[in-house]
Protein backbone atom coordinates (compact mmCIF):
# COMPACT_ATOMS: atom_id res chain seq x y z
CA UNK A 1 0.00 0.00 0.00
CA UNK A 2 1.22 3.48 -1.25
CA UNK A 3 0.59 5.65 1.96
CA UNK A 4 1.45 9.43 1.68
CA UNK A 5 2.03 10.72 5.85
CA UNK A 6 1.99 14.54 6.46
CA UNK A 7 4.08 15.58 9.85
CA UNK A 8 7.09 13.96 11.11
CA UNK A 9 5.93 14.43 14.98
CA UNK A 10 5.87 11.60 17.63
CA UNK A 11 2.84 10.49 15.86
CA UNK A 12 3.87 10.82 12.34
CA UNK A 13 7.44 9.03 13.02
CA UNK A 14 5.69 6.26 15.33
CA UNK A 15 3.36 5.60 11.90
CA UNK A 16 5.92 5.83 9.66
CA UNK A 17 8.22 3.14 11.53
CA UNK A 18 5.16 0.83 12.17
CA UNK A 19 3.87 0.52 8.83
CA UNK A 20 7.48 0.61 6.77
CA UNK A 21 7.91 -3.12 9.25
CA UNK A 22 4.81 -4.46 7.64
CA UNK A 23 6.05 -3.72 3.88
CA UNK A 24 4.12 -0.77 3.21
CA UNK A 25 4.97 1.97 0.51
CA UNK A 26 5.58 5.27 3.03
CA UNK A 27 6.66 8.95 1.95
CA UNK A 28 7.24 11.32 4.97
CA UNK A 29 6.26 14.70 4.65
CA UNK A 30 7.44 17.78 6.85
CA UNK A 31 9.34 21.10 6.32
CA UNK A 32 12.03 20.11 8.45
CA UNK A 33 14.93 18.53 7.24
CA UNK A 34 16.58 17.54 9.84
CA UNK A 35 13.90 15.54 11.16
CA UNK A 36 13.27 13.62 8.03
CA UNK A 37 16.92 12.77 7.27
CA UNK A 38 17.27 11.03 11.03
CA UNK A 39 14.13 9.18 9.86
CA UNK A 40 15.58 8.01 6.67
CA UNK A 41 18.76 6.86 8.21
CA UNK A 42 16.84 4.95 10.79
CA UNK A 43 14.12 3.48 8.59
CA UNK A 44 13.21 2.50 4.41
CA UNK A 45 11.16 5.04 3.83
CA UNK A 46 11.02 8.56 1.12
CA UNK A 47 10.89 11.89 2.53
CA UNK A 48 9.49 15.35 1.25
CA UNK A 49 10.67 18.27 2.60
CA UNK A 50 8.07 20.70 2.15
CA UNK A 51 4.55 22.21 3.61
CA UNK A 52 2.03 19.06 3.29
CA UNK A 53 -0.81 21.34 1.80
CA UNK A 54 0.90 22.51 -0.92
CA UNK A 55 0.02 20.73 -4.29
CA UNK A 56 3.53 20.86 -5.58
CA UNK A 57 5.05 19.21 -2.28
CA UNK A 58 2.23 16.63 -2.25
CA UNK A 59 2.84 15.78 -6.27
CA UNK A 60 6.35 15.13 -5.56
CA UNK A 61 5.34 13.06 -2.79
CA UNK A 62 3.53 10.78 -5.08
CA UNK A 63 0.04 11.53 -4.30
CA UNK A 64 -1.18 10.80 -8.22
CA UNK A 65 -1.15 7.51 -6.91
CA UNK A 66 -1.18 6.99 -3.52
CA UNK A 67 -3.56 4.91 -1.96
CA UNK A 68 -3.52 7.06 1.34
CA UNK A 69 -2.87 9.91 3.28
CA UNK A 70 -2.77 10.04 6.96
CA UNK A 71 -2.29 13.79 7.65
CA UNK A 72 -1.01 13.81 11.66
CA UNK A 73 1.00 17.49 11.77
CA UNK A 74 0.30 19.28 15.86
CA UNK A 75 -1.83 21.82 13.15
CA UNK A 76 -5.63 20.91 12.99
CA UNK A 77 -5.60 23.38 9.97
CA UNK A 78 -3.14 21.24 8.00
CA UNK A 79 -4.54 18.66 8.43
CA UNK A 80 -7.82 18.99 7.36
CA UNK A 81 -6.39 20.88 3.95
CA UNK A 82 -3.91 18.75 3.27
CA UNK A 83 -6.90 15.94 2.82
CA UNK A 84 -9.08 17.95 0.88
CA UNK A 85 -6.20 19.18 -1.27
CA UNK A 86 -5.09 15.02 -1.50
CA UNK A 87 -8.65 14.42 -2.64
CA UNK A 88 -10.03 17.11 -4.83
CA UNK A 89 -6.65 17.71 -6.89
CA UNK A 90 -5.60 14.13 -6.52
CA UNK A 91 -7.83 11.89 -6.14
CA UNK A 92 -6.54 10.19 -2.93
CA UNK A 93 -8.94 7.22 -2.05
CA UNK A 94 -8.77 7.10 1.19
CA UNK A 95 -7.53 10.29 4.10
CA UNK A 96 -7.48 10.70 7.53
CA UNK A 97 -7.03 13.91 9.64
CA UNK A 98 -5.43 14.49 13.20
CA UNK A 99 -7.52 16.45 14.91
CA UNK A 100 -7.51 17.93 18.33
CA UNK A 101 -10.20 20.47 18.32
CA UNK A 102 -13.24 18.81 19.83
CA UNK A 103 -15.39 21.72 17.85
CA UNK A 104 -14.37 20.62 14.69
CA UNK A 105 -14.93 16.88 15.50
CA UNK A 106 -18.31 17.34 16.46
CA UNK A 107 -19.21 19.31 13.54
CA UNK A 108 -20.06 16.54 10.92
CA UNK A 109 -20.28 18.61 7.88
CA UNK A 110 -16.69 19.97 7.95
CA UNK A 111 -15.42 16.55 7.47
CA UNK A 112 -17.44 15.29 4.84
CA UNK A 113 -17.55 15.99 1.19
CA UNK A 114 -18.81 19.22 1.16
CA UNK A 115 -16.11 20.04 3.96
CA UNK A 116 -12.31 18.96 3.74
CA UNK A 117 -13.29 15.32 2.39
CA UNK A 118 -12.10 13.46 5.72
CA UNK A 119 -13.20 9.59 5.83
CA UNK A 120 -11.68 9.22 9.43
CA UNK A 121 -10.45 11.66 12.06
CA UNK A 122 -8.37 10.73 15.14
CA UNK A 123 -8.51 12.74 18.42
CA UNK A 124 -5.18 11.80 20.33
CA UNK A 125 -6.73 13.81 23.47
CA UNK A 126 -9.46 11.48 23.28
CA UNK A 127 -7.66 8.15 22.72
CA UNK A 128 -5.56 8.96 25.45
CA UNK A 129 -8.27 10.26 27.74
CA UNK A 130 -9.90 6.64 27.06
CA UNK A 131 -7.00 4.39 28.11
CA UNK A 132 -6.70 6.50 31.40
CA UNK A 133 -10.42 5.99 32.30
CA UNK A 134 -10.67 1.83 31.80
CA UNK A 135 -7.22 1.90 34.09
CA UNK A 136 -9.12 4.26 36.42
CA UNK A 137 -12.27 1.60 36.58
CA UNK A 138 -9.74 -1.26 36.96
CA UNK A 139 -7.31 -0.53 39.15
CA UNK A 140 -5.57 -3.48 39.36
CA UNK A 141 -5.11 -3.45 35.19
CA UNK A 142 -1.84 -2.57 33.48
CA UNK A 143 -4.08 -2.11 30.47
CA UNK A 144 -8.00 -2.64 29.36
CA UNK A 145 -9.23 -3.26 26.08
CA UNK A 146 -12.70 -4.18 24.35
CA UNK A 147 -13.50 -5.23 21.72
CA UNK A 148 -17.16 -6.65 20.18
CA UNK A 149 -18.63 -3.41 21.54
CA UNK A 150 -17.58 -4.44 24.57
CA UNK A 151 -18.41 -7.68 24.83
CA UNK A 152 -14.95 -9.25 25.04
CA UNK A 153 -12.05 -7.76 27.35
CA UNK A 154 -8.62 -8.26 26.92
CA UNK A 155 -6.50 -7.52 30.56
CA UNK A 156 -3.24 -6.99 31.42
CA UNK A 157 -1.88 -7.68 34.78
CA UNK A 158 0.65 -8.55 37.52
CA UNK A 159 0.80 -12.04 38.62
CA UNK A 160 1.51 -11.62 42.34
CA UNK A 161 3.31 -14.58 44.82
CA UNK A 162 -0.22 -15.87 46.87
CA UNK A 163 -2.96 -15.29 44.03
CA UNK A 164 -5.33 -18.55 43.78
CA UNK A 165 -3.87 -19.74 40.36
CA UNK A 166 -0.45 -18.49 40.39
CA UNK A 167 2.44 -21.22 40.47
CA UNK A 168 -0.05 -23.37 38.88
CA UNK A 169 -0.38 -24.46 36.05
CA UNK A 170 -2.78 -23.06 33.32
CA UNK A 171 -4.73 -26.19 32.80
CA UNK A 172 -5.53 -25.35 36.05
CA UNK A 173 -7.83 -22.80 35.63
CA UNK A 174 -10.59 -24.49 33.86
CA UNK A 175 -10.71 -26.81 37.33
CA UNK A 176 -10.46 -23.86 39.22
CA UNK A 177 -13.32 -22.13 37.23
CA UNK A 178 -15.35 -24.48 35.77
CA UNK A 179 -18.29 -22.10 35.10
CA UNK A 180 -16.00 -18.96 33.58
CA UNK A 181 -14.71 -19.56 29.63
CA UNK A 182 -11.60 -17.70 28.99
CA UNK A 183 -8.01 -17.41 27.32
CA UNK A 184 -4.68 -16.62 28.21
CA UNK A 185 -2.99 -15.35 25.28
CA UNK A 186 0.33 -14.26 26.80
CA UNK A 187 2.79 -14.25 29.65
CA UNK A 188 5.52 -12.20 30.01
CA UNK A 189 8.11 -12.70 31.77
CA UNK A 190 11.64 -10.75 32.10
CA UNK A 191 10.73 -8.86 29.43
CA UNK A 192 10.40 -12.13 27.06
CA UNK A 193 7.44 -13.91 26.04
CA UNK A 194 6.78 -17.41 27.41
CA UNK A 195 5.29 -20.17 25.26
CA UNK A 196 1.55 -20.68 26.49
CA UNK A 197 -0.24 -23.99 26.97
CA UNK A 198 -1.96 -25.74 29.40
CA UNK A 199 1.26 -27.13 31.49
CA UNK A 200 2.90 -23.47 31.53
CA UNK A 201 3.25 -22.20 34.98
CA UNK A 202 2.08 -18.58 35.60
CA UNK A 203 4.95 -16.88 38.12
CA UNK A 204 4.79 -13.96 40.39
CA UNK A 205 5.66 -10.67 38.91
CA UNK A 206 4.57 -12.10 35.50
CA UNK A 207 2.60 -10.10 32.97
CA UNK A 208 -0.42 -12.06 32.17
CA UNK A 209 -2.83 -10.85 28.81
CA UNK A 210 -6.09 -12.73 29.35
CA UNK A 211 -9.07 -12.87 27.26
CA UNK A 212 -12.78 -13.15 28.29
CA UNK A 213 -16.48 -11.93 28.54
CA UNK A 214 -16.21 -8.98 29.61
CA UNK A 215 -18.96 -9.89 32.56
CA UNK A 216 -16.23 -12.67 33.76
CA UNK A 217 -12.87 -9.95 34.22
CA UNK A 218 -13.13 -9.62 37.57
CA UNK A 219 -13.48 -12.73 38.73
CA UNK A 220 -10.11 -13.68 36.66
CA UNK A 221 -7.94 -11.22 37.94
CA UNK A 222 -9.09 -12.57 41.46
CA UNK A 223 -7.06 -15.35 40.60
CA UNK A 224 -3.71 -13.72 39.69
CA UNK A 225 -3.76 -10.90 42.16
CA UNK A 226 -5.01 -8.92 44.97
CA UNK A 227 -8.00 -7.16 44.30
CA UNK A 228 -8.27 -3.36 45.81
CA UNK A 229 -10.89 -1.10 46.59
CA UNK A 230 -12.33 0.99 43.52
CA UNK A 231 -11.32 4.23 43.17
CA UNK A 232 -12.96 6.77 44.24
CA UNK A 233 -10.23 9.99 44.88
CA UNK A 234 -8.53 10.84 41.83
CA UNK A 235 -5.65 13.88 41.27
CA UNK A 236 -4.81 15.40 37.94
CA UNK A 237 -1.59 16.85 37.59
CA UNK A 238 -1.81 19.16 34.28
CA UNK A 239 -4.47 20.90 33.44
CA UNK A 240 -4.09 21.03 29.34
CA UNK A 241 -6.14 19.42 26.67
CA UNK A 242 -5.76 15.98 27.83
CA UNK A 243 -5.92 17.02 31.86
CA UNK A 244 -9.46 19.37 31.12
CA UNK A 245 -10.96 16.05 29.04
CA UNK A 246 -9.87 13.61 31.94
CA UNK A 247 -11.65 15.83 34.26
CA UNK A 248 -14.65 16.63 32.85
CA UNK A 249 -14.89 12.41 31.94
CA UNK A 250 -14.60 11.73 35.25
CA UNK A 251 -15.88 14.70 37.77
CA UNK A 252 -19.21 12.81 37.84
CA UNK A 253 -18.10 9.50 39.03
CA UNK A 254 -15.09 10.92 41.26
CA UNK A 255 -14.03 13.14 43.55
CA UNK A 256 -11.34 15.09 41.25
CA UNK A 257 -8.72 17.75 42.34
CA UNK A 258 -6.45 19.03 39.53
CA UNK A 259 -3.47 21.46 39.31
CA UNK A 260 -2.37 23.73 36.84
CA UNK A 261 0.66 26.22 36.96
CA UNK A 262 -1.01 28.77 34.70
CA UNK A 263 -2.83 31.15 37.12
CA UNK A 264 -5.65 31.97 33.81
CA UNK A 265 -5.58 28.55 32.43
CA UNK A 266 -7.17 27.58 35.90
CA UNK A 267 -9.45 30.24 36.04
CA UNK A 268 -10.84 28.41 32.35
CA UNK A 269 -10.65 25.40 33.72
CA UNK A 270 -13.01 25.97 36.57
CA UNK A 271 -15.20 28.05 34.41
CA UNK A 272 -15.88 24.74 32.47
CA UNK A 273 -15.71 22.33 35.25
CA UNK A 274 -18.41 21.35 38.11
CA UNK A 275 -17.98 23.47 41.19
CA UNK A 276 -17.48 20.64 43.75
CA UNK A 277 -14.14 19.81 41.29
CA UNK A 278 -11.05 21.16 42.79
CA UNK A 279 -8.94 23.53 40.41
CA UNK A 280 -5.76 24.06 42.59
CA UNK A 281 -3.06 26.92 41.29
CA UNK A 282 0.87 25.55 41.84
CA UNK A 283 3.61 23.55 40.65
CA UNK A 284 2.47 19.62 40.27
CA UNK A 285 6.07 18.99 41.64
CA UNK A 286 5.68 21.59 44.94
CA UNK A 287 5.94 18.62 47.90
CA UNK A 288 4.33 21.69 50.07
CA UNK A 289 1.43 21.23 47.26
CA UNK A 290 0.90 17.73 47.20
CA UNK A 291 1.19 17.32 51.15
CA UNK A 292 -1.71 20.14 51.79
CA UNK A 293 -3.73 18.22 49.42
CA UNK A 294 -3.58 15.33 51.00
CA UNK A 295 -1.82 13.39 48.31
CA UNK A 296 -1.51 10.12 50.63
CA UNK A 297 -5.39 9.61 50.64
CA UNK A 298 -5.56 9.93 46.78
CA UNK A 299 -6.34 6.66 44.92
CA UNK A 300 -4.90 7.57 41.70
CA UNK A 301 -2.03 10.10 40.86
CA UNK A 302 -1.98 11.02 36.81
CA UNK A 303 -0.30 13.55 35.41
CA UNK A 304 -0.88 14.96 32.15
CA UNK A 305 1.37 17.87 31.51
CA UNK A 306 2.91 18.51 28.43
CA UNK A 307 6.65 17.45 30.30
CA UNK A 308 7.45 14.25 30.85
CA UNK A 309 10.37 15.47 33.49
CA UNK A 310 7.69 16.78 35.53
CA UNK A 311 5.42 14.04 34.60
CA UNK A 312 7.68 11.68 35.76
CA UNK A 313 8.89 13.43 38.99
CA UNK A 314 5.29 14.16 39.75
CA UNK A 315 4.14 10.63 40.28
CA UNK A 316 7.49 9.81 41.74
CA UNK A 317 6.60 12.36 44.54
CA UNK A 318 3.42 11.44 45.18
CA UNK A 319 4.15 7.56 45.04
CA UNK A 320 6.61 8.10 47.81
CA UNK A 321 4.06 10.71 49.75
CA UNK A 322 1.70 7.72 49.51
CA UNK A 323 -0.78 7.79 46.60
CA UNK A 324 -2.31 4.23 45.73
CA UNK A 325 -1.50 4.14 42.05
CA UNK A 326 0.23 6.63 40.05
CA UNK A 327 0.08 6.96 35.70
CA UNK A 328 2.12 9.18 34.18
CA UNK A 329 1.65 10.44 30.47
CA UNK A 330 5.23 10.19 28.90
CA UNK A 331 6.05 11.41 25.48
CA UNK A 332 9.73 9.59 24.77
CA UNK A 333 8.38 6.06 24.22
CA UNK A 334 12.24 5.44 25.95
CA UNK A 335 11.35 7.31 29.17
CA UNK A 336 8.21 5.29 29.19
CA UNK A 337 9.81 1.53 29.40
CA UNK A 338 12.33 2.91 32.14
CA UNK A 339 9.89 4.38 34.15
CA UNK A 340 6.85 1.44 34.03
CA UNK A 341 6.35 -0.98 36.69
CA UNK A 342 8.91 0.69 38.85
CA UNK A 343 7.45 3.29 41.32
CA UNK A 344 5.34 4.49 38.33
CA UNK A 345 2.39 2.06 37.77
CA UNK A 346 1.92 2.79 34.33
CA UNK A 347 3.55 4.87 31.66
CA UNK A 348 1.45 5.89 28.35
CA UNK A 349 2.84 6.73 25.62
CA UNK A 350 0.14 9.39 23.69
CA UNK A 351 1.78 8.06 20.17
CA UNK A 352 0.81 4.04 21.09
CA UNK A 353 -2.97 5.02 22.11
CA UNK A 354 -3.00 7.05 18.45
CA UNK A 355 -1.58 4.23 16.94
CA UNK A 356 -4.03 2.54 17.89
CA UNK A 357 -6.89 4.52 16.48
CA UNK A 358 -4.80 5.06 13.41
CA UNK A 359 -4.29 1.47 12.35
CA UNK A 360 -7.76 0.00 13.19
CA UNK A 361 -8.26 2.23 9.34
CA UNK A 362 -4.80 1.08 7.75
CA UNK A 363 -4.78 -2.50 7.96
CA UNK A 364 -6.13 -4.15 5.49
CA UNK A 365 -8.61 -6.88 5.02
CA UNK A 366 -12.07 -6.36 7.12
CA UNK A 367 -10.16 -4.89 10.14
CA UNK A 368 -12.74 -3.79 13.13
CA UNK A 369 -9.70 -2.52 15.63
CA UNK A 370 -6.66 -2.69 16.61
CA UNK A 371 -5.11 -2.32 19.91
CA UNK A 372 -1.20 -1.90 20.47
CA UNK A 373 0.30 -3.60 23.78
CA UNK A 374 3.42 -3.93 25.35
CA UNK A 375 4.34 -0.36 24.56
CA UNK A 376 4.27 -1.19 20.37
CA UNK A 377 5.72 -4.20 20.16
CA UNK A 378 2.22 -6.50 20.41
CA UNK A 379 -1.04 -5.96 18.95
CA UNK A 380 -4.61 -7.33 19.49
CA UNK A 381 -6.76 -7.55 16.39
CA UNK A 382 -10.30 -7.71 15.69
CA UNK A 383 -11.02 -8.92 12.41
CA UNK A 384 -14.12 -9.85 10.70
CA UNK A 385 -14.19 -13.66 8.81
CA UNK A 386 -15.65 -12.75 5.69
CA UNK A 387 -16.61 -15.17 2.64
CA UNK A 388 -16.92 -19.21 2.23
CA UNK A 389 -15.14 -22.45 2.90
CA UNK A 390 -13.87 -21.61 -0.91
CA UNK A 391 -12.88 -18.22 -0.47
CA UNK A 392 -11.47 -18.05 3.01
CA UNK A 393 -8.40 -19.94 4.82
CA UNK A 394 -9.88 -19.65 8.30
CA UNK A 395 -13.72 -20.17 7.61
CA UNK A 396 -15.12 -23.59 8.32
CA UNK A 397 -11.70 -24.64 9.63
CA UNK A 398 -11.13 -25.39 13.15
CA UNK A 399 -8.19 -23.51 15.11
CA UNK A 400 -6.00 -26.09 14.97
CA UNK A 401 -5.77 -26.68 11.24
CA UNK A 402 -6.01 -23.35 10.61
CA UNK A 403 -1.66 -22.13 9.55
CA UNK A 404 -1.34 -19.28 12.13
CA UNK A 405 2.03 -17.53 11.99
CA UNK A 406 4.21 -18.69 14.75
CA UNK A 407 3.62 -15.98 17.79
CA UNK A 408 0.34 -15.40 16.84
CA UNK A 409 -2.52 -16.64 18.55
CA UNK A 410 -6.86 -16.32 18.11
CA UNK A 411 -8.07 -16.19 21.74
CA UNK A 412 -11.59 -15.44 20.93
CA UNK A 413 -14.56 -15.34 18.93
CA UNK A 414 -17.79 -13.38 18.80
CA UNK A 415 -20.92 -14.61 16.87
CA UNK A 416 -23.34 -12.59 17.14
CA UNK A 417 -23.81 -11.61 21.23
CA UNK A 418 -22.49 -15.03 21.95
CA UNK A 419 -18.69 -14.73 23.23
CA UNK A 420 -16.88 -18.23 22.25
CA UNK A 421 -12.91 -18.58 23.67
CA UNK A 422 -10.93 -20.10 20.85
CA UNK A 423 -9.72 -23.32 21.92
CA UNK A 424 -8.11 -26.43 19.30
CA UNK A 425 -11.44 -27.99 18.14
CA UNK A 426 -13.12 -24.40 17.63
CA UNK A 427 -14.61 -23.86 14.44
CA UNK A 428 -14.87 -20.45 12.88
CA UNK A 429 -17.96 -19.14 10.71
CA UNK A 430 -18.80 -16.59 8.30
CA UNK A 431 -19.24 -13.17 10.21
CA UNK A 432 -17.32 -14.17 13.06
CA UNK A 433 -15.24 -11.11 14.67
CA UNK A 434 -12.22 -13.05 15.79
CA UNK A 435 -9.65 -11.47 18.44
CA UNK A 436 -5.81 -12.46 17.55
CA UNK A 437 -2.90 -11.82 19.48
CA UNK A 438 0.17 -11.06 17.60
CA UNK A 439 3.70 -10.80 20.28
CA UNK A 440 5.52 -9.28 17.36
CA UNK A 441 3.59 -6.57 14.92
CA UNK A 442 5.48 -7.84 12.37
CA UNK A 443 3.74 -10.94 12.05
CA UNK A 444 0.48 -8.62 11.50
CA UNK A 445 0.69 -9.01 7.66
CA UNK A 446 0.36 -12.41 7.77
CA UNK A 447 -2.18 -12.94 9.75
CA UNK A 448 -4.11 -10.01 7.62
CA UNK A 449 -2.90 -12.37 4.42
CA UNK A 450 -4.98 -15.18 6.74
CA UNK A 451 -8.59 -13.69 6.73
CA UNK A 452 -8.12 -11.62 3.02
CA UNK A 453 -11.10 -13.25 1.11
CA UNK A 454 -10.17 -14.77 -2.75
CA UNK A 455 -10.73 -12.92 -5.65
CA UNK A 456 -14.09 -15.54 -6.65
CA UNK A 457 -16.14 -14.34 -3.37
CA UNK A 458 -18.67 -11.77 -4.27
C-alpha cells in the first residue's frame, strides 16, 4: 500500500516506523529537514521536505497515486487541507485527519464531502483520555481493552506470589473455574514472552494478557492478584487538553482535584468544570502542594502535563508521599519503558494510544480494531471472517488446522452476542469477529494475508 504521511511528529514518526515493518509503501512529509533525514537513516522510507498542503510538495510526494494519506501534523488546519487538497486535486482514495479540536470533530459537515473530504479523524486527546479511564475503573489493570462493543475484554496484569492460580499451572484454571470460559494469550516474563499452553506455569511478577467476557474480568484477575478497593479519589496533575478532558470524563463518578501552573488557564478550567471539582493553582512537583492536598489519601495520581520530566517526577513524589497508584503520560516512548512498573504504575505513551486509532483504518482486510500492547511491540486484532469455505483460509476450519504464523494466537470469537474462547477444536464461521494476538507486529501481515477473502467471493 502506497501511503502518503503529512508531519514527522511523535505520531507521524511512530506511523511511519510501524507501517514501513509491515512492507508498506511510506513517503514522509514535513518542512524540516533535519527531522526527516534522522528518519531516513533509521528506517526505508522517502521523505518530502516541504509544507504538506501545498500541491507541488504533495505531487512530488507521489500523491497521483497513492492509496492514502494520513495527515497527523500538531496543526488541525493542516490537516484537514492537506486531505481535501489530497482528494479534490488528486484523487486520494482514502484520508485521515489528526484532529484535536473537539469543535471541529463534532461538527459533521466539515469533514465530509462538502467540507475537507475526511473519511476518518483521530482525536489523540481522546484516545488517550480513554485508556486513562478503563485503568481508572480497573485498578488493578496494566491495560483494558474491548472489543465486540464491549463484549470481550482483553486484561493486562501482575501475577503476584499468593494469588489462587499463580504457580499453577494453566490447565488449572478451567478446574479452578469451571463455570468462567476464557483465554490466556500471553505471559511475560523478564521482558520475554513465554510459550503458552496448558502445562505453563504462571509466576509472580509475570505479565499475564487474558481474554474473556467482559462480565467474567473480575473474577479472573481474582485469581492472579489482589484485588483493591475501587477508586474513588482521583488527582490530575496538568491541566491542558488531555488534563481538562480527563476531568470533565470523570468529575461525575469521582471526587477530582487538579493542578495547573497557569494562574488563567485555571481560572478556564473551573469556568468549564463542576464546582465541587477542585482547580488548585501551583507547581504539580511543589511537595508543600501535594502534602496540603492530602496526596496520601488519593487513589490515583496522573499527570498529564505537556513534560514528561515533571510528569515523571510528579508521580514519583506522590508515590513516595503515599498515593495508591500513580500513571504518568510520557512522550519519549524510551522514558516510558524505564519508568513502568517501577514506582510508576503505568507509563502511556500518547503516540501508542493514536496508533491505535490510526491502524484499526490502515490495515487491510475487514479490520474492526486494533489495539497496540506492550508499549508497540504486540497488537490485538479484531477482524471480521468474511466469505466461504472456498474463499477463506480460516472459515469452516477449526483452530488447529487453521496455519497461524508462529507468535500469533486467536483467543476469541464473537458470533453474534455469543462470546466463544478459541480453543483447538473451535470452528470459525462466516461473520465471526475473531480477536488475535500477535507478540511481534510484524507478524500482523500475515495474519491479515490469513482472513483476506479470494478474488471468486462476491
Amino acid at each position: 500500500m502506497k501511503i502518503l504521511i503529512v508531519g514527522a511528529g511523535r505520531v507521524g514518526a511512530s506511523l511511519a516506523e510501524s507501517l514501513v515493518s509491515e512492507s508498506n509503501d511510506i513517503t514522509l512529509i514535513d518542512p524540516n529537514p533535519a527531522i526527516l533525514a534522522e528518519l531516513q537513516d533509521r528506517y526505508d522510507l522517502r521523505t518530502v521536505v516541504g509544507n504538506g498542503i501545498l500541491p507541488s510538495v504533495l505531487k512530488r510526494a507521489g500523491a497521483e497515486d497513492a492509496d492514502m494519506i494520513v495527515a497527523v501534523t500538531r496543526s488541525d488546519e493542516t490537516n484537514l487541507v492537506a486531505c481535501r487538497i489530497a482528494a479534490k486535486m488528486f484523487n486520494v482514495p482514502r484520508r485521515i485527519a489528526r484532529v484535536r479540536s473537539s469543535e471541529l470533530v463534532e461538527e459533521a459537515a466539515l469533514l465530509g464531502e462538502e467540507g475537507f473530504n475526511v473519511d476518518h479523524v483521530i482525536c489523540p486527546e481522546q484516545s488517550v483520555t480513554d485508556s486513562i479511564q478503563k485503568l481508572i475503573e480497573v485498578p488493578e489493570a496494566l491495560q483494558v481493552i474491548q472489543f465486540a462493543g464491549g463484549l470481550v475484554t482483553l486484561v493486562s496484569v501482575r501475577a503476584f506470589a499468593g494469588g489462587p492460580l499463580v504457580s499453577r499451572p494453566i490447565e488449572d484454571f478451567r478446574k479452578h473455574l469451571p463455570n468462567v470460559d476464557m483465554r490466556i494469550v500471553a505471559i511475560i516474563r523478564d521482558n520475554r514472552h513465554v510459550a503458552v499452553d496448558g502445562h505453563t506455569m504462571i509466576q509472580p511478577g509475570d505479565e499475564v494478557f487474558f481474554l474473556c467476557a467482559t462480565q467474567h474480568m473480575r473474577v479472573v484477575m481474582s485469581e492472579l492478584r489482589r484485588m483493591i478497593k475501587p477508586v474513588t479519589k482521583v488527582m490530575i496533575a496538568g491541566g491542558g487538553n488531555i488534563g481538562l478532558r480527563l476531568a470533565k470524563c470523570l468529575e461525575n463518578d469521582y471526587q477530582v482535584k487538579l493542578i495547573e501552573a497557569d494562574r488563567k488557564r485555571c481560572d478556564d478550567l473551573a469556568r468549564q468544570l463542576r464546582a465541587d471539582t477542585l482547580v488548585l493553582y501551583g507547581d504539580v512537583t511543589d511537595e508543600d502542594l501535594l502534602y496540603d492536598e492530602n496526596v496520601e489519601d488519593v487513589d490515583a495520581f496522573i499527570a498529564v502535563t505537556n513534560d514528561d520530566e515533571n510528569n515523571i517526577m510528579s508521580s514519583l513524589l506522590a508515590k513516595r508521599m503515599g498515593a495508591r497508584r500513580v500513571i504518568a503520560l510520557i512522550q519519549r516512548k524510551v522514558y516510558a519503558d524505564l519508568v513502568q512498573g517501577g514506582q510508576i504504575d503505568i507509563a502511556l505513551a500518547p503516540s501508542t494510544a493514536t496508533l491505535s486509532d490510526l491502524l484499526r483504518h490502515i490495515r487491510r482486510g475487514d479490520v474492526v480494531a486494533v489495539h497496540r500492547l506492550r508499549r508497540g511491540v504486540a497488537e490485538a486484532i479484531e477482524t471480521i471472517a468474511h466469505g466461504d469455505t472456498q474463499s477463506s483460509k480460516v472459515i469452516g476450519k477449526s483452530i488447529e488446522k487453521i496455519a497461524m504464523p508462529k507468535g500469533a494466537v486467536i483467543g476469541g470469537i464473537v458470533r453474534g452476542e455469543q462470546v466463544i474462547m478459541a480453543h483447538h477444536d473451535t470452528v470459525i464461521q462466516a461473520e465471526d469477529h475473531v480477536i488475535t494476538f500477535v507478540e511481534n507486529r510484524k507478524l500482523v501481515p500475515a495474519v491479515e494475508k490469513l482472513f483476506q477473502v479470494g478474488v471468486g467471493f462476491i
